[in-house]
Protein backbone atom coordinates (compact mmCIF):
# COMPACT_ATOMS: atom_id res chain seq x y z
CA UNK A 1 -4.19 -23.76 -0.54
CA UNK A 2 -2.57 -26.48 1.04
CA UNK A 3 -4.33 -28.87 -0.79
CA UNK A 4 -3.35 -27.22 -4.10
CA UNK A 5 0.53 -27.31 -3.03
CA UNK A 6 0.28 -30.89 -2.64
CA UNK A 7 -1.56 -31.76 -5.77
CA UNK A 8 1.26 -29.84 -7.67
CA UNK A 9 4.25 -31.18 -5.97
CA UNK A 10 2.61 -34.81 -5.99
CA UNK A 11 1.93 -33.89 -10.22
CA UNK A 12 -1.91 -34.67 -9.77
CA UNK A 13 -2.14 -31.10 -11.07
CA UNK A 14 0.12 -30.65 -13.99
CA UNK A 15 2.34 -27.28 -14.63
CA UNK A 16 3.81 -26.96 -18.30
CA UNK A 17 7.15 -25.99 -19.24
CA UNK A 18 7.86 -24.00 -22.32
CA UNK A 19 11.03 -24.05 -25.15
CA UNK A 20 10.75 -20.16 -24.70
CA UNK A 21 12.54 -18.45 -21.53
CA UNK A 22 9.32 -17.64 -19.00
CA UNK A 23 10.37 -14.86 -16.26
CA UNK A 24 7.72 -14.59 -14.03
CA UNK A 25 7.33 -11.28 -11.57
CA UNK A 26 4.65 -12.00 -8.72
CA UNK A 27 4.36 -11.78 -4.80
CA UNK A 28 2.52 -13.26 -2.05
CA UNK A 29 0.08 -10.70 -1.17
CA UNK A 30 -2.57 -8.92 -2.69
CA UNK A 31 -1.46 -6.17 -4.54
CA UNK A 32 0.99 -3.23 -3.82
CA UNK A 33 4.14 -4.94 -3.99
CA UNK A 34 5.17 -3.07 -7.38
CA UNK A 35 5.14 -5.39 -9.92
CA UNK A 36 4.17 -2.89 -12.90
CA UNK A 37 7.41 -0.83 -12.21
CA UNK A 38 9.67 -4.00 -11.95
CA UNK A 39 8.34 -5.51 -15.32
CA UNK A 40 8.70 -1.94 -16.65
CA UNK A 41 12.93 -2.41 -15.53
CA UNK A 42 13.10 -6.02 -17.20
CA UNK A 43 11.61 -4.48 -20.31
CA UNK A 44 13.80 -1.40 -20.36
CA UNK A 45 16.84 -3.58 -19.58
CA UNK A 46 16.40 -6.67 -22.99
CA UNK A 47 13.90 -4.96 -25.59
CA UNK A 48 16.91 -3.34 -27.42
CA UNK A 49 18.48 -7.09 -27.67
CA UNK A 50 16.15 -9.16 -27.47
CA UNK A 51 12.28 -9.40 -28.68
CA UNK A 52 9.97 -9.37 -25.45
CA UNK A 53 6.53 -10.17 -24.96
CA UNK A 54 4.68 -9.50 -21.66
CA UNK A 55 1.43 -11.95 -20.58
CA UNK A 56 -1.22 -10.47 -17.71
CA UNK A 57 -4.45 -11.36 -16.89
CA UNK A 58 -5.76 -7.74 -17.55
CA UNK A 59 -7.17 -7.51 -13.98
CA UNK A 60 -10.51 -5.91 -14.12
CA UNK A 61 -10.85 -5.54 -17.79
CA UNK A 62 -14.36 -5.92 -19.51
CA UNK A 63 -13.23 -8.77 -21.88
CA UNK A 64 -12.33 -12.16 -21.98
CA UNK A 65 -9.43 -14.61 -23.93
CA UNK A 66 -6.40 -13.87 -25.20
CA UNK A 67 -5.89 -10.63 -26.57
CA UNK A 68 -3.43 -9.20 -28.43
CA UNK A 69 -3.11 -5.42 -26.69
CA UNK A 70 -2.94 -2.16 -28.97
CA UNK A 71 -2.11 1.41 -28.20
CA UNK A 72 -5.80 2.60 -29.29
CA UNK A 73 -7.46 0.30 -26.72
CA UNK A 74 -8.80 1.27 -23.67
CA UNK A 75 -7.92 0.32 -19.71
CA UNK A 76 -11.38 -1.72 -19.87
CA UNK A 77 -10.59 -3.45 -22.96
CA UNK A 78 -7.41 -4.87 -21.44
CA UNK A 79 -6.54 -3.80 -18.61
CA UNK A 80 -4.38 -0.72 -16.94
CA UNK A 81 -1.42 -2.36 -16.40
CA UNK A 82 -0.90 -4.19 -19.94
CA UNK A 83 -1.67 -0.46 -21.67
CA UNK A 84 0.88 1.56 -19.97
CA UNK A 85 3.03 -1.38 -21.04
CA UNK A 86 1.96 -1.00 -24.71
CA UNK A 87 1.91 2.74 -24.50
CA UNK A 88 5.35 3.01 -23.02
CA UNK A 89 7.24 0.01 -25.15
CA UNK A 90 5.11 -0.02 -28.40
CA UNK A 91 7.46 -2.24 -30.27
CA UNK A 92 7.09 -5.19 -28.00
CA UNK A 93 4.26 -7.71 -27.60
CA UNK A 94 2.02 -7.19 -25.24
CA UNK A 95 -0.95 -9.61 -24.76
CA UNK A 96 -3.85 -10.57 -21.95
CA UNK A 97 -4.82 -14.04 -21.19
CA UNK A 98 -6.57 -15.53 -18.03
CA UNK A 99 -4.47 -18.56 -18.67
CA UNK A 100 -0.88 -18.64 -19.12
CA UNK A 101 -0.65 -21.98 -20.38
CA UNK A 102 -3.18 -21.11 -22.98
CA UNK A 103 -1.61 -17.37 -23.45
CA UNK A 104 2.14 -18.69 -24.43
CA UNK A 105 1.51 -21.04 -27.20
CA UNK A 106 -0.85 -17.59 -28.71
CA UNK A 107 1.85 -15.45 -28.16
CA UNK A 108 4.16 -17.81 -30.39
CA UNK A 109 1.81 -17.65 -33.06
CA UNK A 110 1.05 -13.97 -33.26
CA UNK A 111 4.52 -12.81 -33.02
CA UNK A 112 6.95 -15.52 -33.66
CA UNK A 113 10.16 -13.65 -32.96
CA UNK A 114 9.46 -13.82 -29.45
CA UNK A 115 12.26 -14.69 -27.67
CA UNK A 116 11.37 -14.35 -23.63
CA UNK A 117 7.59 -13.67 -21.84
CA UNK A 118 7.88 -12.20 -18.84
CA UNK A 119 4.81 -12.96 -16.98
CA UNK A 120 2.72 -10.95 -14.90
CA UNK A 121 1.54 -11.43 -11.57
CA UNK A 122 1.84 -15.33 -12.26
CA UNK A 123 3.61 -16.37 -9.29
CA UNK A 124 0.39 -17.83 -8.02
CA UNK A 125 -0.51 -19.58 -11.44
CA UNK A 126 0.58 -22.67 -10.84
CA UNK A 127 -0.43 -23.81 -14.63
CA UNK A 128 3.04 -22.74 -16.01
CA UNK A 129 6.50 -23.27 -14.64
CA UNK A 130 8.26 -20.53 -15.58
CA UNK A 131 12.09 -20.74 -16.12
CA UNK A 132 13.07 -17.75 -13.85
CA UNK A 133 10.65 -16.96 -10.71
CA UNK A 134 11.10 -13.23 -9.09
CA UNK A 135 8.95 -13.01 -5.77
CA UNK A 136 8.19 -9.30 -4.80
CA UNK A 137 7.73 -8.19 -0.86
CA UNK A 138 7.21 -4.78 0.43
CA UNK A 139 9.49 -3.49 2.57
CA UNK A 140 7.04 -1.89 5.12
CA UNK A 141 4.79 -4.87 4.48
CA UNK A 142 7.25 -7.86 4.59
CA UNK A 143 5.55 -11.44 4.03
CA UNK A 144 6.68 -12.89 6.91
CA UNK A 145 4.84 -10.65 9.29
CA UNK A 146 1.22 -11.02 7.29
CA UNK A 147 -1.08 -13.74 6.59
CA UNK A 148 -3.40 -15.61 4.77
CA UNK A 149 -6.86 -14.47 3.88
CA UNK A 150 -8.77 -12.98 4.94
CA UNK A 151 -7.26 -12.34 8.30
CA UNK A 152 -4.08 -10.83 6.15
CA UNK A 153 -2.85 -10.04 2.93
CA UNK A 154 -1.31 -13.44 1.79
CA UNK A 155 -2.34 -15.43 -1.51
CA UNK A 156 -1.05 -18.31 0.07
CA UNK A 157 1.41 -19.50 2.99
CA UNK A 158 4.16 -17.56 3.38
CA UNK A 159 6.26 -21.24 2.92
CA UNK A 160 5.45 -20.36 -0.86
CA UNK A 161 8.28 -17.86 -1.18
CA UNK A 162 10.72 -21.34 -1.65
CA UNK A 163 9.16 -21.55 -5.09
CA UNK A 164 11.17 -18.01 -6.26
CA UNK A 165 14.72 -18.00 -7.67
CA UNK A 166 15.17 -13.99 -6.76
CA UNK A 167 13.18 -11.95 -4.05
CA UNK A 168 13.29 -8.63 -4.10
CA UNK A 169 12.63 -5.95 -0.99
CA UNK A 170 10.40 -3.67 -2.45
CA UNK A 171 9.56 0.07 -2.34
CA UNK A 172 12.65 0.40 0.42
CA UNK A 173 13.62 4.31 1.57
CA UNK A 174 16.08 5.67 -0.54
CA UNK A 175 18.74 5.22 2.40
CA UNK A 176 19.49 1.50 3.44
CA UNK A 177 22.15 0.69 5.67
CA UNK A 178 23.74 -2.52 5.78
CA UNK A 179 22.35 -3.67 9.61
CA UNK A 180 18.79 -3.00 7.87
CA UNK A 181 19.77 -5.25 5.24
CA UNK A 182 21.06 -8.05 7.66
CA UNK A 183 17.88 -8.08 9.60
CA UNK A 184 15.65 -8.26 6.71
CA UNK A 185 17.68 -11.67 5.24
CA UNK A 186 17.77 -12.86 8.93
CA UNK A 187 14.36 -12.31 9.26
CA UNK A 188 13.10 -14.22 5.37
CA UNK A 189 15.65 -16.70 5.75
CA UNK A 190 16.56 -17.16 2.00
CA UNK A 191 17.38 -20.72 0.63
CA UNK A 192 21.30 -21.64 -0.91
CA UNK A 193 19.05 -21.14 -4.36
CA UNK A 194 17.78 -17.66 -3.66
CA UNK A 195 19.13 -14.12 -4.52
CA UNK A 196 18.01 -11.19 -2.30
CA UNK A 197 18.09 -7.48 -4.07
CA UNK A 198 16.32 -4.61 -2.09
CA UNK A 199 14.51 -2.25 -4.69
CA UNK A 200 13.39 1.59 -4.39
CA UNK A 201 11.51 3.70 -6.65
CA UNK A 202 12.95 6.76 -8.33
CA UNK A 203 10.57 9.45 -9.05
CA UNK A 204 10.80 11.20 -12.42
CA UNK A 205 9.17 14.45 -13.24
CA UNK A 206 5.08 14.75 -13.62
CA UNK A 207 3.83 15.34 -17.16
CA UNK A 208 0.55 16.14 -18.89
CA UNK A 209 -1.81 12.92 -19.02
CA UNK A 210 -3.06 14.19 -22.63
CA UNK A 211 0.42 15.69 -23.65
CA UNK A 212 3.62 14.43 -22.42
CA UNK A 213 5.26 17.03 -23.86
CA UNK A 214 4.08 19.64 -20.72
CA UNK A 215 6.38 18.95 -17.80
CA UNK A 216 5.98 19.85 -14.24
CA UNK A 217 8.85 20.21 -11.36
CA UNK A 218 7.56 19.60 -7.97
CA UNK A 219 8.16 23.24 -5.65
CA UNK A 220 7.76 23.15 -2.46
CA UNK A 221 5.03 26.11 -2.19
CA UNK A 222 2.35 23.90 -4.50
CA UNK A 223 -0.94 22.17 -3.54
CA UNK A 224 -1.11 18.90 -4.26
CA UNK A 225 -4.29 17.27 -4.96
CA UNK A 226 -3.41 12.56 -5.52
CA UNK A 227 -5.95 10.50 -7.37
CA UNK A 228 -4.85 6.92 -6.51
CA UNK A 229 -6.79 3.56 -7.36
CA UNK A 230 -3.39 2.00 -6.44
CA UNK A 231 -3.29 -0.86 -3.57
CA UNK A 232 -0.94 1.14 -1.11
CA UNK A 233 0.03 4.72 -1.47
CA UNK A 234 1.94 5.62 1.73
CA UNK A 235 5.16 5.21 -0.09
CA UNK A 236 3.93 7.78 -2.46
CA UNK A 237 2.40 10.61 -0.25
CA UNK A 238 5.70 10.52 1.79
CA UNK A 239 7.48 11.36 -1.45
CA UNK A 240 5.05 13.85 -2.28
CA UNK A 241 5.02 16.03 1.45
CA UNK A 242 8.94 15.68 1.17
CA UNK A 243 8.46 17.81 -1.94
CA UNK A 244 5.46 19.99 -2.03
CA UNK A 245 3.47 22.44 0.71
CA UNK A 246 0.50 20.52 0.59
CA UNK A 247 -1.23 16.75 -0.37
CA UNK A 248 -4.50 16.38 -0.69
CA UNK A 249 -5.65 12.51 -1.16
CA UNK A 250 -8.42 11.14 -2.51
CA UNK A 251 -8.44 7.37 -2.81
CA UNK A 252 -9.79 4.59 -4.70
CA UNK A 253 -9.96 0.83 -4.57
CA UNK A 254 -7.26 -0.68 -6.57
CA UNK A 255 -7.59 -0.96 -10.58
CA UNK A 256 -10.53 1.44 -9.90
CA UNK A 257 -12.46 2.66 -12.91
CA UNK A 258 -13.66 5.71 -12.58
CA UNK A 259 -17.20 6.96 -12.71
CA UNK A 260 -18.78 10.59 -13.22
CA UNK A 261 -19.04 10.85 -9.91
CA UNK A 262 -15.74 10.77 -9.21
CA UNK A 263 -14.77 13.01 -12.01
CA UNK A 264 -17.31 15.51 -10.09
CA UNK A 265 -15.53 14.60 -6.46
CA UNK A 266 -12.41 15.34 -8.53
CA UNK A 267 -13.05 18.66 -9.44
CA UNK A 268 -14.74 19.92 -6.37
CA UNK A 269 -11.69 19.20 -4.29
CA UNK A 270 -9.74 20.37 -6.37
CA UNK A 271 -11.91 23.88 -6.60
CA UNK A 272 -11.48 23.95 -2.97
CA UNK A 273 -8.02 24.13 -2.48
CA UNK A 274 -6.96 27.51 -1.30
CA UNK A 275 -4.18 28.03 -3.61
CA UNK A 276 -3.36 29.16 -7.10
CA UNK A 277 -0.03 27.16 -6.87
CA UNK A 278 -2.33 23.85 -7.23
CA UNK A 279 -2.24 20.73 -9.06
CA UNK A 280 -3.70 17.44 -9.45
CA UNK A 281 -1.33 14.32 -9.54
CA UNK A 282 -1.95 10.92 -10.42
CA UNK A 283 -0.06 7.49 -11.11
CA UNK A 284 0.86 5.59 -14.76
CA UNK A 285 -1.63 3.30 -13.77
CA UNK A 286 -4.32 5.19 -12.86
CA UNK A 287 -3.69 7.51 -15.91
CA UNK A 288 -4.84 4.74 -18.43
CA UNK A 289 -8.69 4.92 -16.60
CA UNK A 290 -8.21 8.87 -15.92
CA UNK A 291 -7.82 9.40 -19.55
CA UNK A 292 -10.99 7.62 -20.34
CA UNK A 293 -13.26 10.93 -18.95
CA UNK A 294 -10.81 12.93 -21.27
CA UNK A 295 -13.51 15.28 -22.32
CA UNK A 296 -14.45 16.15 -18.75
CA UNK A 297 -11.55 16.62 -17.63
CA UNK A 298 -10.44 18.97 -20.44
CA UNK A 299 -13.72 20.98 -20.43
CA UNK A 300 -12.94 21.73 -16.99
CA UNK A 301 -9.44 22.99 -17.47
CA UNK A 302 -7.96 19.95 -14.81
CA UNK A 303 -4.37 19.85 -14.59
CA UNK A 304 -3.87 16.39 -14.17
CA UNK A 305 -0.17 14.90 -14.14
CA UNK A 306 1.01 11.51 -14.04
CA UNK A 307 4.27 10.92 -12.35
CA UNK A 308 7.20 8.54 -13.58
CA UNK A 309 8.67 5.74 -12.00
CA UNK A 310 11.47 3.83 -12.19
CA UNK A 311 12.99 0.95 -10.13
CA UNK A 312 16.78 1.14 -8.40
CA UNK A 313 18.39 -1.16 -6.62
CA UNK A 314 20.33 -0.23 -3.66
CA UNK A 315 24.17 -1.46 -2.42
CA UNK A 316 25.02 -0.95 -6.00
CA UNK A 317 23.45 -4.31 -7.18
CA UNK A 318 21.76 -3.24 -10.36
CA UNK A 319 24.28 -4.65 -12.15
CA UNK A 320 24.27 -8.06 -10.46
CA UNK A 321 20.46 -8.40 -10.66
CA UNK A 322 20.97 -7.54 -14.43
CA UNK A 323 23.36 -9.77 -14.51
CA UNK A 324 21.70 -12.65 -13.52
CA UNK A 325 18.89 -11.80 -15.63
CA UNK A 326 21.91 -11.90 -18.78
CA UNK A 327 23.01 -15.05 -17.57
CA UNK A 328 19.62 -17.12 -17.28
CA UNK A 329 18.86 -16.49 -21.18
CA UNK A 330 22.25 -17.07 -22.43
CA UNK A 331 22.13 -20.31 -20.37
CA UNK A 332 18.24 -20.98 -21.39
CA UNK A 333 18.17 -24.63 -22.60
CA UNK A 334 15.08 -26.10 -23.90
């Protein structure tokens, strides 16, 4: 890794600039730092002024190249993470590429009109400089107490983090005091050049994986029963046993896909849950594998929900982090 550094900072590797604003959305670690939700708020926040186009590797996917991502396709065609994207925003571009350097230039010839790519889970790709550089760190799981593989969680040393513009505290409780804050940007030590936000997630209400039209509200007498293939879901199940009687977890190995077996260990816990106030939640995420055992899962009458998430900010700085976001495309030069 150190090696690597150097060759990039010396230019004996090369990184590529682009004429088209780049905001990348990465962290240090491996997984679990939120970076679906958090491209999901950049999305929400410029696709009704702008025309966005999102680039991921399509982690675990089945395929290789560039690919240009439709709703029809599946999780192993592309990837979880760039389908919910598509699914959820189908009038922007979504697209998969193991290079970035090779992805933008394909982007700008399939859809033209592209006016920002927000990259994802690039912070590590050292192959593209992108314009604007957002470094995520968990809360519970800061970078500056881990460390590299594979005695920690880290990518690479934690004296990476100077490369971001913004870091953002992710997945914080949904009460923040000001000391917290305080010790936190004693404790990273941001640069002059660095912004500091601290991010939560706000749950929304569960709906039907094959009809989002059927909504469910949490009550605190149900049985809950998680499937997670997620990299961390503590955050989650203390949400959930805030809200309900009971969670029962069964847990997979991020970007999972899941087999019959599973669908089988799915439904037998689920038959033995003692309850008729029962039912089985899941993530976005994991929805876009769920949904490929859809005839399973329906033959067996499973009530499985996927449950919304969106990213806050807390101290009422939203609008700043917006903000800034505003300000580095209407100051983009080429």
């Amino acid at each position: 890794m150190s090696l690597r550094d150097g060759a990039y900072r010396a230019n004996l590797l090369k990184s590529v600039k682009f004429d088209i604003p780049t905001i990348s959305v990465g962290n240090l670690s491996v997984g679990g730092a939120g970076k679906t939700p958090h491209i999901e708020y950049l999305i929400r926040l410029l696709k009704d002024y702008i025309n966005v186009a999102t680039l991921s590797r399509g982690y675990g996917r089945k395929t290789q190249g560039y690919l240009l991502v439709e709703p029809q396709m599946s999780a192993q065609q592309v990837g979880d993470e760039p389908l919910q994207f598509k699914r959820k925003f189908p009038d922007i571009t979504v697209t998969v590429s193991e290079s970035r350097a090779f992805g933008i230039p394909r982007i700008l010839m399939d859809a033209p009109e592209t006016q920002v790519v927000l990259l994802d889970d690039a912070f590590q790709h050292r192959s593209v400089t992108p314009g604007l550089n957002i470094l995520l760190t968990e809360y519970n799981h800061l970078f500056t107490r881990d460390f590299l593989l594979p005695s920690g969680r880290l990518r690479e040393w934690r004296s990476a983090y100077r490369r971001a513009d913004i870091i953002i505290i992710t997945k914080c409780p949904s009460q923040l005091n000001e000391n917290e804050k305080t010790r936190i940007l004693k404790e990273i030590k941001p640069f002059p050049h660095q912004r500091v936000f601290f991010s939560y997630y706000d749950y929304g209400r569960p709906y039907y994986i094959f009809d989002a039209r059927y909504i469910a509200d949490l009550q605190p007498d149900w049985n809950v029963q998680l499937v997670s293939a997620i990299a961390r879901t503590e955050y989650l199940t203390d949400y959930l046993q805030e809200k309900v009687e009971s969670v029962t977890i069964l847990e997979y190995e991020d970007h999972h896909f899941f087999t019959q077996d599973d669908m089988n260990e799915i439904k037998a816990t689920f038959e033995r849950l003692q309850s008729d106030k029962k039912i089985i939640l899941t993530t976005e995420k994991d929805r876009m594998r769920l949904e490929m055992h859809r005839p399973f899962l329906m033959e067996h009458n499973l009530p499985v929900f996927a449950l919304r998430v969106q990213v806050r900010f807390h101290f009422e700085e939203g609008d700043q982090f917006d903000q800034l976001i505003k300000d580095f495309l209407l100051n983009f030069k080429s």
